[in-house]
C-alpha atoms as a PDB file:
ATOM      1  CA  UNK A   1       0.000   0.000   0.000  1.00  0.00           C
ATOM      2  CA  UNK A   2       1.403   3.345  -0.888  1.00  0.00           C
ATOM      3  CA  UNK A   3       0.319   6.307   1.055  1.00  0.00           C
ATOM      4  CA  UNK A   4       1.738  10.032   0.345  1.00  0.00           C
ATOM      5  CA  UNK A   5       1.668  12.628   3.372  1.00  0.00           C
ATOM      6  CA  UNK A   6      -0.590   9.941   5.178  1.00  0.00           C
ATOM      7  CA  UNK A   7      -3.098   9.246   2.948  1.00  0.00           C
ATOM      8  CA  UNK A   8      -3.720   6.284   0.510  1.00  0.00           C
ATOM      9  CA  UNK A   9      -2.320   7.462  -2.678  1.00  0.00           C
ATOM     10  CA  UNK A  10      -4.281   5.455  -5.977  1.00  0.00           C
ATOM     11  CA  UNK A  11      -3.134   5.008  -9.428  1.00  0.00           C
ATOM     12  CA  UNK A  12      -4.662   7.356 -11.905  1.00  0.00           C
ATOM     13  CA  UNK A  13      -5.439   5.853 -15.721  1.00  0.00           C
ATOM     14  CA  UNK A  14      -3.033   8.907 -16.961  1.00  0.00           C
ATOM     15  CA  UNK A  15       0.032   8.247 -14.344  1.00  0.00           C
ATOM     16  CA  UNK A  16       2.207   6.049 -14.474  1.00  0.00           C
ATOM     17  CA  UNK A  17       2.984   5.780 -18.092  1.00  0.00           C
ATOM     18  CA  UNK A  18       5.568   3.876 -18.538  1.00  0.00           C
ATOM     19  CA  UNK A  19       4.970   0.412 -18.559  1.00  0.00           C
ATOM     20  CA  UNK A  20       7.725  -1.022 -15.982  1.00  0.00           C
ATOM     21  CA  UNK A  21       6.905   1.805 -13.822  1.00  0.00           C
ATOM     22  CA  UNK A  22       3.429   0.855 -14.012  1.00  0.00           C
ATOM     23  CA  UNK A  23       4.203  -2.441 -12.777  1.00  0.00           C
ATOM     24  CA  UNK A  24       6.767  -1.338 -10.105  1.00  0.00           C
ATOM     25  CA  UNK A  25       3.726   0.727  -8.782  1.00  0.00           C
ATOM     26  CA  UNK A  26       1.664  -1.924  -8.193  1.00  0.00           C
ATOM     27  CA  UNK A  27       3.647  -4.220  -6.497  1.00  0.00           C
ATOM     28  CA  UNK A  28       4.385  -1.323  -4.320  1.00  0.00           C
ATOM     29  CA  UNK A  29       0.571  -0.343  -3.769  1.00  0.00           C
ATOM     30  CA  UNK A  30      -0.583  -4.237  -3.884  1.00  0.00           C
ATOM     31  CA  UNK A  31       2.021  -5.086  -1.084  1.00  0.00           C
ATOM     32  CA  UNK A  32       1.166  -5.720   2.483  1.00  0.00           C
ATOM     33  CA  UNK A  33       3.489  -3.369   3.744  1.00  0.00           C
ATOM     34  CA  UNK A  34       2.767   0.639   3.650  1.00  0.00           C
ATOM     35  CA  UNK A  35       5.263   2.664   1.457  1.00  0.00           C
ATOM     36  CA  UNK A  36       4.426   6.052   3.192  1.00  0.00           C
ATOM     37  CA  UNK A  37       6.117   9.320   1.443  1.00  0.00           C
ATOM     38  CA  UNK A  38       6.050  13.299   1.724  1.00  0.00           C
ATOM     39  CA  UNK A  39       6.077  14.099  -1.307  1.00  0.00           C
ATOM     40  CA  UNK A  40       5.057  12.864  -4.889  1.00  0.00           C
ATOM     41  CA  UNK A  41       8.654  13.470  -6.073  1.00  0.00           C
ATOM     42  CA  UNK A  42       9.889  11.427  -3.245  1.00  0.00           C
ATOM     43  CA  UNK A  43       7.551   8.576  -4.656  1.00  0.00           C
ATOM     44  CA  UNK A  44       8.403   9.475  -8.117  1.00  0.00           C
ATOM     45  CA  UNK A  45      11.969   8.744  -7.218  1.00  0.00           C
ATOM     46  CA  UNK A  46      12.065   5.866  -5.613  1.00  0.00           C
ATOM     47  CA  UNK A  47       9.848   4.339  -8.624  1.00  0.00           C
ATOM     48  CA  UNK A  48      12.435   5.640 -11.391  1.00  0.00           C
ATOM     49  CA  UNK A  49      15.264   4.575  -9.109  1.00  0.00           C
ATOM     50  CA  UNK A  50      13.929   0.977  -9.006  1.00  0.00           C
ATOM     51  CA  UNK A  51      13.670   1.082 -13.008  1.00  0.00           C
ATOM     52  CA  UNK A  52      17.276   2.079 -13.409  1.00  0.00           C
ATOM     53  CA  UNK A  53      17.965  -0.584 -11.009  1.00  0.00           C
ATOM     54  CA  UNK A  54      16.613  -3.082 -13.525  1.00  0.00           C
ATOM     55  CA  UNK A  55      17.856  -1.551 -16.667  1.00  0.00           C
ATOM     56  CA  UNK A  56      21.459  -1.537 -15.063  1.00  0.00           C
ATOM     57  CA  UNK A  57      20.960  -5.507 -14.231  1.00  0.00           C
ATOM     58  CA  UNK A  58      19.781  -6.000 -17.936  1.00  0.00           C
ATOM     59  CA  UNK A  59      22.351  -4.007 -19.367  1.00  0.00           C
ATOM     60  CA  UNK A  60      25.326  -5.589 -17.174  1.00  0.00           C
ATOM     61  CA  UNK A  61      23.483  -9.168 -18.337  1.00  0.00           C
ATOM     62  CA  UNK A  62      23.601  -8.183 -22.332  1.00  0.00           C
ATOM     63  CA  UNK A  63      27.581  -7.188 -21.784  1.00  0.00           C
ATOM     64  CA  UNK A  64      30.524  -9.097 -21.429  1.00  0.00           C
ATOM     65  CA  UNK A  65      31.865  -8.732 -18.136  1.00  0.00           C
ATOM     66  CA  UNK A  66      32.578 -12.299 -16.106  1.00  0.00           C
ATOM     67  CA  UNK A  67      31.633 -13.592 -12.785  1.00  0.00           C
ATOM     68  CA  UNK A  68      35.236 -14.500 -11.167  1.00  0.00           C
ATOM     69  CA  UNK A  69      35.743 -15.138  -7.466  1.00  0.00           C
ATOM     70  CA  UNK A  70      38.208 -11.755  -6.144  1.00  0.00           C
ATOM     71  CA  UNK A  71      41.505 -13.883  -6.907  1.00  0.00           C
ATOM     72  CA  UNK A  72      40.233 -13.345 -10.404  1.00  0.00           C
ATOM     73  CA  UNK A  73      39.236  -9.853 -10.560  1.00  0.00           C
ATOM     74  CA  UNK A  74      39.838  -7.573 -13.254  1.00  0.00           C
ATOM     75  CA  UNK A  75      39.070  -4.102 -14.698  1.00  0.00           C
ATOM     76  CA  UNK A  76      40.269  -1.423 -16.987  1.00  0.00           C
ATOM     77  CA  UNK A  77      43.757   0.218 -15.181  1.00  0.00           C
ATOM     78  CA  UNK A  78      42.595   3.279 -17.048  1.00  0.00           C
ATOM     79  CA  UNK A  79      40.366   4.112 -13.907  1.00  0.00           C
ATOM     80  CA  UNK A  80      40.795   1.578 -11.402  1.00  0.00           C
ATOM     81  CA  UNK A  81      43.652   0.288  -9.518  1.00  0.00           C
ATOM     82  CA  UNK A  82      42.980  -3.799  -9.090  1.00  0.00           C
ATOM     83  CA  UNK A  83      44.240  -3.872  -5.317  1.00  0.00           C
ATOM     84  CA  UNK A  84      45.851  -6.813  -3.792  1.00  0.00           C
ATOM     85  CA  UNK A  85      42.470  -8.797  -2.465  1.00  0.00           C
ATOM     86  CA  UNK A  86      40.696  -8.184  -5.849  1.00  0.00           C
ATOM     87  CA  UNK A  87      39.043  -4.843  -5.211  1.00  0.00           C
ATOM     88  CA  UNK A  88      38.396  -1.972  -8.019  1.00  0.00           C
ATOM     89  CA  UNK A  89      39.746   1.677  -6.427  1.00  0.00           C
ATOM     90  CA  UNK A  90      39.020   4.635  -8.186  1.00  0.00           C
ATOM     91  CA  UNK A  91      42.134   5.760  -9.728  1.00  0.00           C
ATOM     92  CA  UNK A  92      43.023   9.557  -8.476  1.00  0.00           C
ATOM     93  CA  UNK A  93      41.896  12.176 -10.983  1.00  0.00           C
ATOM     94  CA  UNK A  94      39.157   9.761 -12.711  1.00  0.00           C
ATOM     95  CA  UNK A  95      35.387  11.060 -12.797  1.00  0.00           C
ATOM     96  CA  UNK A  96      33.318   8.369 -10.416  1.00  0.00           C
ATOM     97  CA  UNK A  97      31.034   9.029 -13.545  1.00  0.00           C
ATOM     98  CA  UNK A  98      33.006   7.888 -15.829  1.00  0.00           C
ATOM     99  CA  UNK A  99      34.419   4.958 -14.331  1.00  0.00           C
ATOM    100  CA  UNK A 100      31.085   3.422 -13.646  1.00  0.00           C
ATOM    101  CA  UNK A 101      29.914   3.966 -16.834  1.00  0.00           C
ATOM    102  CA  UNK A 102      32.972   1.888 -18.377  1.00  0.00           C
ATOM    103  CA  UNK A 103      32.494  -1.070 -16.857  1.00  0.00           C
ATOM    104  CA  UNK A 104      29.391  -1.096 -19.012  1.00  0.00           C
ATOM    105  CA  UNK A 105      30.915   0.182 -21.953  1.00  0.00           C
ATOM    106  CA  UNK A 106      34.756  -2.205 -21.694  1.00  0.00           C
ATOM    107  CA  UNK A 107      32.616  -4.801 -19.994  1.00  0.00           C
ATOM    108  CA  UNK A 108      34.818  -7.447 -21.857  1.00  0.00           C
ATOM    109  CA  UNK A 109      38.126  -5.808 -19.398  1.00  0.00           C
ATOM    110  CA  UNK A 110      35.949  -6.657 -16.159  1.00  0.00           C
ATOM    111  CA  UNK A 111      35.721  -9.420 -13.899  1.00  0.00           C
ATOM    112  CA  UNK A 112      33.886  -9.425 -10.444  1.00  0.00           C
ATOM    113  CA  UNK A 113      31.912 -11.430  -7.984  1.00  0.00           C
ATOM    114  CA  UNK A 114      28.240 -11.150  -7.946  1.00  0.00           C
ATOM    115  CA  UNK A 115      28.255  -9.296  -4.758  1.00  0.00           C
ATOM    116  CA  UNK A 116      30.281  -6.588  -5.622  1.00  0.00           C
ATOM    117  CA  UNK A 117      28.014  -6.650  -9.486  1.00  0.00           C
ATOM    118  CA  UNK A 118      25.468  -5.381  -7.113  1.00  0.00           C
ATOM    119  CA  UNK A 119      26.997  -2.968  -6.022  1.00  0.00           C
ATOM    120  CA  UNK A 120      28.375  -1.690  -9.356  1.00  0.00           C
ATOM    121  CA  UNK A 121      24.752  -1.803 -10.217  1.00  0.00           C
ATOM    122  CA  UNK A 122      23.544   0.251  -8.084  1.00  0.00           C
ATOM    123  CA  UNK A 123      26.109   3.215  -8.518  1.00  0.00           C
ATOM    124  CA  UNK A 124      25.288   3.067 -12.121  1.00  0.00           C
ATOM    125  CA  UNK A 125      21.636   3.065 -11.613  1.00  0.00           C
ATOM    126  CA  UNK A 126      22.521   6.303  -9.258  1.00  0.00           C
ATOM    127  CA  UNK A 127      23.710   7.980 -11.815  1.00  0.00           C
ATOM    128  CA  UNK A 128      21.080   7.586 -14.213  1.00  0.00           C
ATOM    129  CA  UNK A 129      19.319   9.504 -11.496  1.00  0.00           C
ATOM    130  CA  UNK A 130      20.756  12.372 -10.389  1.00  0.00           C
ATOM    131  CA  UNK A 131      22.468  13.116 -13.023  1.00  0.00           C
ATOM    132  CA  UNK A 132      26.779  13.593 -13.529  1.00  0.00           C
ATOM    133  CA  UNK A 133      26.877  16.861 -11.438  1.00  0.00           C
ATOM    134  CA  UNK A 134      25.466  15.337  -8.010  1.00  0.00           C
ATOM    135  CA  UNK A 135      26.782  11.582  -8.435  1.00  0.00           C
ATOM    136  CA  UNK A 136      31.019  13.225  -8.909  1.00  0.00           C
ATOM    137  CA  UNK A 137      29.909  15.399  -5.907  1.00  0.00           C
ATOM    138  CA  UNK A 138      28.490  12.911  -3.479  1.00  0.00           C
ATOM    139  CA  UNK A 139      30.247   9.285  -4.904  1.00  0.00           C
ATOM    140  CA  UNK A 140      34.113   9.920  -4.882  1.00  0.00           C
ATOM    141  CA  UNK A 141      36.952   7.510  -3.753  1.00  0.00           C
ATOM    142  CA  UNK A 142      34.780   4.699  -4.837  1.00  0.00           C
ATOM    143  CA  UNK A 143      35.878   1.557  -3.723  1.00  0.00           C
ATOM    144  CA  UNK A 144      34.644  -1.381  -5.204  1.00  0.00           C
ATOM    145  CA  UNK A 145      34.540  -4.959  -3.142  1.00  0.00           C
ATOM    146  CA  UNK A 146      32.091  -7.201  -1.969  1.00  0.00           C
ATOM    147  CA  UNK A 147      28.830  -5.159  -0.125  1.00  0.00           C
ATOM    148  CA  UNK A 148      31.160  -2.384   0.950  1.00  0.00           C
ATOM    149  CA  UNK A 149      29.094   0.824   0.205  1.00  0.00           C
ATOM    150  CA  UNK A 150      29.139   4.587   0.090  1.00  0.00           C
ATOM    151  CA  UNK A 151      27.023   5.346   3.461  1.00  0.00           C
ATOM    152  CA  UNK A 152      25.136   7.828   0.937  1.00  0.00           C
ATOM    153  CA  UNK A 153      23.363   4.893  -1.073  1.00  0.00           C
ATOM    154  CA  UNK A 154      21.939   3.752   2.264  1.00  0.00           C
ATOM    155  CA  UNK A 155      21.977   0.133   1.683  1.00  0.00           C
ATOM    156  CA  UNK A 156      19.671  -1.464   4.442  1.00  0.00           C
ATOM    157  CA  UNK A 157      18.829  -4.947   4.078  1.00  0.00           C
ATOM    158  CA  UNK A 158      14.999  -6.085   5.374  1.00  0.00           C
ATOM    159  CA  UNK A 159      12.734  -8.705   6.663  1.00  0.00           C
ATOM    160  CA  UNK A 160      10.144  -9.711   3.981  1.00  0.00           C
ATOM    161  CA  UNK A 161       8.533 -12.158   1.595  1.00  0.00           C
ATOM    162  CA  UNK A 162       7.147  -9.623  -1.116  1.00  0.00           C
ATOM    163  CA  UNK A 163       9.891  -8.738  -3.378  1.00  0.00           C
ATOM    164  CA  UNK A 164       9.231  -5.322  -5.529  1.00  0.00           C
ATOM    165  CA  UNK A 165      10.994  -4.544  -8.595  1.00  0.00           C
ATOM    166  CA  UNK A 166      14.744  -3.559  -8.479  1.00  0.00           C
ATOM    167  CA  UNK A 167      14.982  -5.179  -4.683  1.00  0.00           C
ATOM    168  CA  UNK A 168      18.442  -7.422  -4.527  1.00  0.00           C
ATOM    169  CA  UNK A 169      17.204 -10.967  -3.129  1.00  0.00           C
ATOM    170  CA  UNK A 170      19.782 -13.757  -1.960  1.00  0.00           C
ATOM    171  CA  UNK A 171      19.343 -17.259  -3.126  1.00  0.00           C
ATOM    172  CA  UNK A 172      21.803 -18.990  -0.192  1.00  0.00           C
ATOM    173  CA  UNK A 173      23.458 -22.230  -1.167  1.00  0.00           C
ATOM    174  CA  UNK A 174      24.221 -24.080   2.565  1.00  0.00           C
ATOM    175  CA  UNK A 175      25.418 -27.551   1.197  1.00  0.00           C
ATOM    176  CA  UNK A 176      27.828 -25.456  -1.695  1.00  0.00           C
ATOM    177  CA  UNK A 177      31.029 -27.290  -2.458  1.00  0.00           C
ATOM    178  CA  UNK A 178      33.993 -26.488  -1.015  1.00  0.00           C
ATOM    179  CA  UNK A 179      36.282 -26.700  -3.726  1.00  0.00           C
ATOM    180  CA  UNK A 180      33.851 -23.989  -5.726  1.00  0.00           C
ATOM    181  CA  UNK A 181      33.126 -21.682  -2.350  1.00  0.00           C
ATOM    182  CA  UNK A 182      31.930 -19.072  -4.761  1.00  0.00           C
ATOM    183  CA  UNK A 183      28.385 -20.731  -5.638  1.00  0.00           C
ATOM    184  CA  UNK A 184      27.884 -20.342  -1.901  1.00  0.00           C
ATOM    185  CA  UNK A 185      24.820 -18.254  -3.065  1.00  0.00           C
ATOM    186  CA  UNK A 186      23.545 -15.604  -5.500  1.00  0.00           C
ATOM    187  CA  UNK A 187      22.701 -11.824  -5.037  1.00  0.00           C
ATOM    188  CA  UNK A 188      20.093 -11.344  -7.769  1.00  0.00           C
ATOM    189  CA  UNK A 189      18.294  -8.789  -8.855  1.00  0.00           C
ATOM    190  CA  UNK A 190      14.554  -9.079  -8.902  1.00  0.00           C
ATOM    191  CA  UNK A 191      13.110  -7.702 -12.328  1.00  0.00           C
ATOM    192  CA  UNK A 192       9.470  -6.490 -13.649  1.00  0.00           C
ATOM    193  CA  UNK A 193       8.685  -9.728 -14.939  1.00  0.00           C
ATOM    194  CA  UNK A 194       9.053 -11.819 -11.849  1.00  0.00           C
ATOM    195  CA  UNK A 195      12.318 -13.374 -13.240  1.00  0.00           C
ATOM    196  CA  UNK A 196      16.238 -12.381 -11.665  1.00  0.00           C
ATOM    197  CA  UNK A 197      19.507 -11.186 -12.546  1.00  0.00           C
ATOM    198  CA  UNK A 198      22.555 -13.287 -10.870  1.00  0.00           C
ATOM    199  CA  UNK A 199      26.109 -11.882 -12.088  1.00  0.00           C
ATOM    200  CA  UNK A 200      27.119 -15.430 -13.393  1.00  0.00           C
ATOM    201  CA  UNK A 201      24.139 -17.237 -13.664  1.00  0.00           C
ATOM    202  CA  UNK A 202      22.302 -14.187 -16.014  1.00  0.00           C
ATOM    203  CA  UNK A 203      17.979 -13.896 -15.853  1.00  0.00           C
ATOM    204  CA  UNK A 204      16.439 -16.475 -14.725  1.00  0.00           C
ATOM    205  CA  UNK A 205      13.917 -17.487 -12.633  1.00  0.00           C
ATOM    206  CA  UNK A 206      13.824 -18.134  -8.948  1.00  0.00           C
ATOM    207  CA  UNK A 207      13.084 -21.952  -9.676  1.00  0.00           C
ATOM    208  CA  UNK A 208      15.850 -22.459 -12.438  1.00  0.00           C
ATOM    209  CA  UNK A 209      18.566 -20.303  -9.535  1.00  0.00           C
ATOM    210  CA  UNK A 210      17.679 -22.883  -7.117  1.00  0.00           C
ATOM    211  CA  UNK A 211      18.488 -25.742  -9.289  1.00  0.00           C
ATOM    212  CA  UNK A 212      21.381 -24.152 -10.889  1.00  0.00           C
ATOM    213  CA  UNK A 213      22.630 -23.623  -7.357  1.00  0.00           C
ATOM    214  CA  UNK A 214      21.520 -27.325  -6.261  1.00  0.00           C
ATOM    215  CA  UNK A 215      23.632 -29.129  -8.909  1.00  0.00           C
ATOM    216  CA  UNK A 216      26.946 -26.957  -7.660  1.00  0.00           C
ATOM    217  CA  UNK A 217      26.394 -28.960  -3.570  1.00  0.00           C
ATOM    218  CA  UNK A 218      28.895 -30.817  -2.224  1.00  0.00           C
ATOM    219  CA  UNK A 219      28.588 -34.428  -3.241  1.00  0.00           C
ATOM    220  CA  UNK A 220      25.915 -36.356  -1.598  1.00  0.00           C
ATOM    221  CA  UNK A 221      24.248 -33.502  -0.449  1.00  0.00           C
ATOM    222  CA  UNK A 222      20.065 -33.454  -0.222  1.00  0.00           C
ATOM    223  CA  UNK A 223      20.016 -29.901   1.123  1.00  0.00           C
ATOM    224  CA  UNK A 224      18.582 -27.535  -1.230  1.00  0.00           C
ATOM    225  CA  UNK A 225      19.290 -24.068  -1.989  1.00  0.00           C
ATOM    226  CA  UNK A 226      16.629 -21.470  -0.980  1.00  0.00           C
ATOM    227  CA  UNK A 227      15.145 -17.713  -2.106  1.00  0.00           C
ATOM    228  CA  UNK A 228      16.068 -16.026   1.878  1.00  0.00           C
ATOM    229  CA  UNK A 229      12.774 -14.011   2.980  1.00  0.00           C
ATOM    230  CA  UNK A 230      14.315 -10.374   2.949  1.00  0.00           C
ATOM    231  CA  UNK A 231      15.393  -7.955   0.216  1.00  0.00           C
ATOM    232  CA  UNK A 232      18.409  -5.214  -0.035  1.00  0.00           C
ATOM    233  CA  UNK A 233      17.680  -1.422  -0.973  1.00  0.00           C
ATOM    234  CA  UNK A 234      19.252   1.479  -1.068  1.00  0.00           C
ATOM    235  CA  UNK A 235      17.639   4.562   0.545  1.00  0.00           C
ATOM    236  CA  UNK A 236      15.416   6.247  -1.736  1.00  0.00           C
ATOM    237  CA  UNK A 237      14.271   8.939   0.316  1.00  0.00           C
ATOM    238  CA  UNK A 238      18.152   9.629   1.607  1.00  0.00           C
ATOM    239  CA  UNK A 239      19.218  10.013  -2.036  1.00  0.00           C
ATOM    240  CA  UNK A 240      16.067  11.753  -3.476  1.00  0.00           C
ATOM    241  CA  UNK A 241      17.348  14.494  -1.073  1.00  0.00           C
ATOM    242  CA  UNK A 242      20.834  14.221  -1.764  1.00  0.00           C
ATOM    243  CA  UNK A 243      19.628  14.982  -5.479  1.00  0.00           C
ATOM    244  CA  UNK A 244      18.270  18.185  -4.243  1.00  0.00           C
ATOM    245  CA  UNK A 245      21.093  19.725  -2.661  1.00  0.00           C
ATOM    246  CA  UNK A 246      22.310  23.164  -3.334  1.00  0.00           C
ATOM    247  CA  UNK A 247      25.244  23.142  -5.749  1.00  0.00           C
ATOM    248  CA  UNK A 248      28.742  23.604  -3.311  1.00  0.00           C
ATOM    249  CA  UNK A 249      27.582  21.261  -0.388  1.00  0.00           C
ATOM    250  CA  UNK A 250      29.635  18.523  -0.775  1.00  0.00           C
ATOM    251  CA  UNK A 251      30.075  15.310   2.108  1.00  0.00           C
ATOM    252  CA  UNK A 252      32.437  12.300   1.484  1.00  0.00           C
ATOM    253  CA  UNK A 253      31.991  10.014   4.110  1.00  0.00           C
ATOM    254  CA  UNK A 254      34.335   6.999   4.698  1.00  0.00           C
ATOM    255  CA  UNK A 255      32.926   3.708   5.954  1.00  0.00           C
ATOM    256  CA  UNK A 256      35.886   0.665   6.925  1.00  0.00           C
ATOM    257  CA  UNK A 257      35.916  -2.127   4.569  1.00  0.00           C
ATOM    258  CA  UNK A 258      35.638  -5.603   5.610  1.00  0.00           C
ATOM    259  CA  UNK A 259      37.967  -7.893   3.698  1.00  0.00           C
ATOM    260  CA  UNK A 260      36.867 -11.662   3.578  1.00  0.00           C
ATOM    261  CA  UNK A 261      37.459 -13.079   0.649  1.00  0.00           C
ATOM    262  CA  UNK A 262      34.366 -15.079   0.691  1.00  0.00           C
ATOM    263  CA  UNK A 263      32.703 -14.386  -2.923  1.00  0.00           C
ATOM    264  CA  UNK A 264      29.005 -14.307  -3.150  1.00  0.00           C
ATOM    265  CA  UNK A 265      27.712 -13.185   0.429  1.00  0.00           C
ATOM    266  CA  UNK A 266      24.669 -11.803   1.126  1.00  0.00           C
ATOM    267  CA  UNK A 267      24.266  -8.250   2.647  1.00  0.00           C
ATOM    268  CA  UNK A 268      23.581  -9.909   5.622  1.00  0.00           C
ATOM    269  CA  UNK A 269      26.913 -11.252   6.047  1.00  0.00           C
ATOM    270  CA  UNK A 270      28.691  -8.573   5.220  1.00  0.00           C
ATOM    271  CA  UNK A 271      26.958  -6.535   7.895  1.00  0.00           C
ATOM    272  CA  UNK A 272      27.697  -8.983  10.488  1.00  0.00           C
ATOM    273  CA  UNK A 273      31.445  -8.803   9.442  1.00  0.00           C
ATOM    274  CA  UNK A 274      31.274  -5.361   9.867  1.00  0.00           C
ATOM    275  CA  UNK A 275      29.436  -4.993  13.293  1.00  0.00           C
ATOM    276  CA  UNK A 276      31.773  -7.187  14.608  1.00  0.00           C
ATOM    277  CA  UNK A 277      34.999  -4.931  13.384  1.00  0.00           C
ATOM    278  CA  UNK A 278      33.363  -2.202  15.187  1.00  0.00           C
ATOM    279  CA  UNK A 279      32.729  -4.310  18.077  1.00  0.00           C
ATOM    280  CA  UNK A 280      36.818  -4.568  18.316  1.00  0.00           C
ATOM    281  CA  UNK A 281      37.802  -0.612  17.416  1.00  0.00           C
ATOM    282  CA  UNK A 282      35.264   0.511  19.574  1.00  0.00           C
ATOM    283  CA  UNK A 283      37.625   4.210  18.734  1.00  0.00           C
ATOM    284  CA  UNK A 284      36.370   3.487  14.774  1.00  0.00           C
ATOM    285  CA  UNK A 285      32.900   4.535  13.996  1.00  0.00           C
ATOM    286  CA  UNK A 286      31.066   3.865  11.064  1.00  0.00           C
ATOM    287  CA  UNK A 287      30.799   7.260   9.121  1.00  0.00           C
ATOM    288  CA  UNK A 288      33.969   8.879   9.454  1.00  0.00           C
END
């Protein structure tokens, strides 16, 4: 249910128009959860957000980047420096723009674990909406590696069985074989149609992920893989109003990475990692 400054906000014949924004709409207004917003451009965003979230995911799907575990990783040295546990740093001088936008267009110089695909979809989903200007303001000194975010995206990660479209679901594998650790799961994105995008797997649906992560078990094994009930976002409302932010205010917040060399966690996990390294430098704090 969607409701805008408190009240139950209905679909008119005339808005949305476009057709996957149509559909995002009413998932959101048919779900069982209240969507509550301020504003119809706060609405408006999220809904366009969630498209570009899904044209990123088709776009990195039709390229030809590869699903590699982080020993593996690779990218173009024209704006990243490949670091020493497989992570992509933006190189000084380079436009965060720019270098998202190349691992779309040099997709064939990329390699990358499906975790960190997320994340590279979601920056360039960002960008499609807000625009050059705001993303090189807000999004510098990316660092690209598993779940580790920019605190502006937001990324929360939340209890539920109704999946909307552009929502990042986790398909967790608990019988995976050792000897290929990376099919320990799949971060997928959920698209318009009902089906998924998996960096390494491509669009399918949640049935044929299952089995596809079933027949990668360690021998013997009867446990099956299984769609987890809860979904990762961004924060729409925190970057609808970093959008709208007078040109000069700047903030580039620094989060601690996590390395753990474990390809294909969930959010979930990563968190966990992450609370705990808190837990033990009490003197670091998560925005910094």
């Amino acid at each position: 249910m969607i409701q805008l400054s408190g009240m139950p906000f209905y679909q008119n014949t005339m808005w949305p128009a476009d057709r996957i924004e149509s559909i995002i709409f009413q998932r959101m207004n048919d779900a069982p959860d209240v969507y509550s917003y301020q504003s119809i451009s706060e609405l408006l965003f999220e809904i366009r957000l969630r498209k570009n979230i899904i044209a990123s995911a088709r776009k990195m799907n039709d390229g030809d980047s590869q699903f590699e575990p982080f020993e593996k990783s690779r990218c173009n040295p024209q704006y990243w420096y490949l670091t020493a546990v497989g992570g992509f740093q933006l190189k000084r001088g380079a436009l965060p723009s720019e270098a998202i936008r190349d691992i779309y267009r040099n997709s064939s110089l990329y390699a990358f674990e499906c975790a960190t695909a997320k994340m590279i979809i979601y920056y360039h989903a960002v960008l499609h909406s807000i625009g050059d200007y705001s993303f090189n303001r807000f999004f510098q000194n990316i660092y690209l590696y598993s779940w580790h975010a920019n605190p502006a995206l937001g990324i929360e990660t939340v209890k539920t069985n109704y999946f909307l479209p552009g929502d990042v679901v986790y398909f967790n594998n608990p019988d995976f074989d050792p000897n290929t650790s990376w099919w320990r799961g799949e971060n997928a994105v959920v698209l318009e149609d009902g089906t998924c995008f998996g960096h390494g797997l491509g669009i399918e649906t949640p049935s044929q992920i299952i089995h596809a992560l079933n027949k990668r078990r360690k021998p013997g094994s009867s446990q099956s893989a299984y769609l987890k009930q809860s979904a990762t976002r961004p924060s729409f409302k925190q970057l609808e109003k970093l959008s709208l932010l007078p040109r000069g205010y700047n903030t580039h917040p620094k989060q601690l990475i996590i390395f753990h060399n474990k390809s294909s966690i969930s959010m979930e996990r990563y968190l966990l990692y992450l609370n705990k390294a808190y837990q033990q430098t009490p003197h670091i704090y998560p925005f910094m």
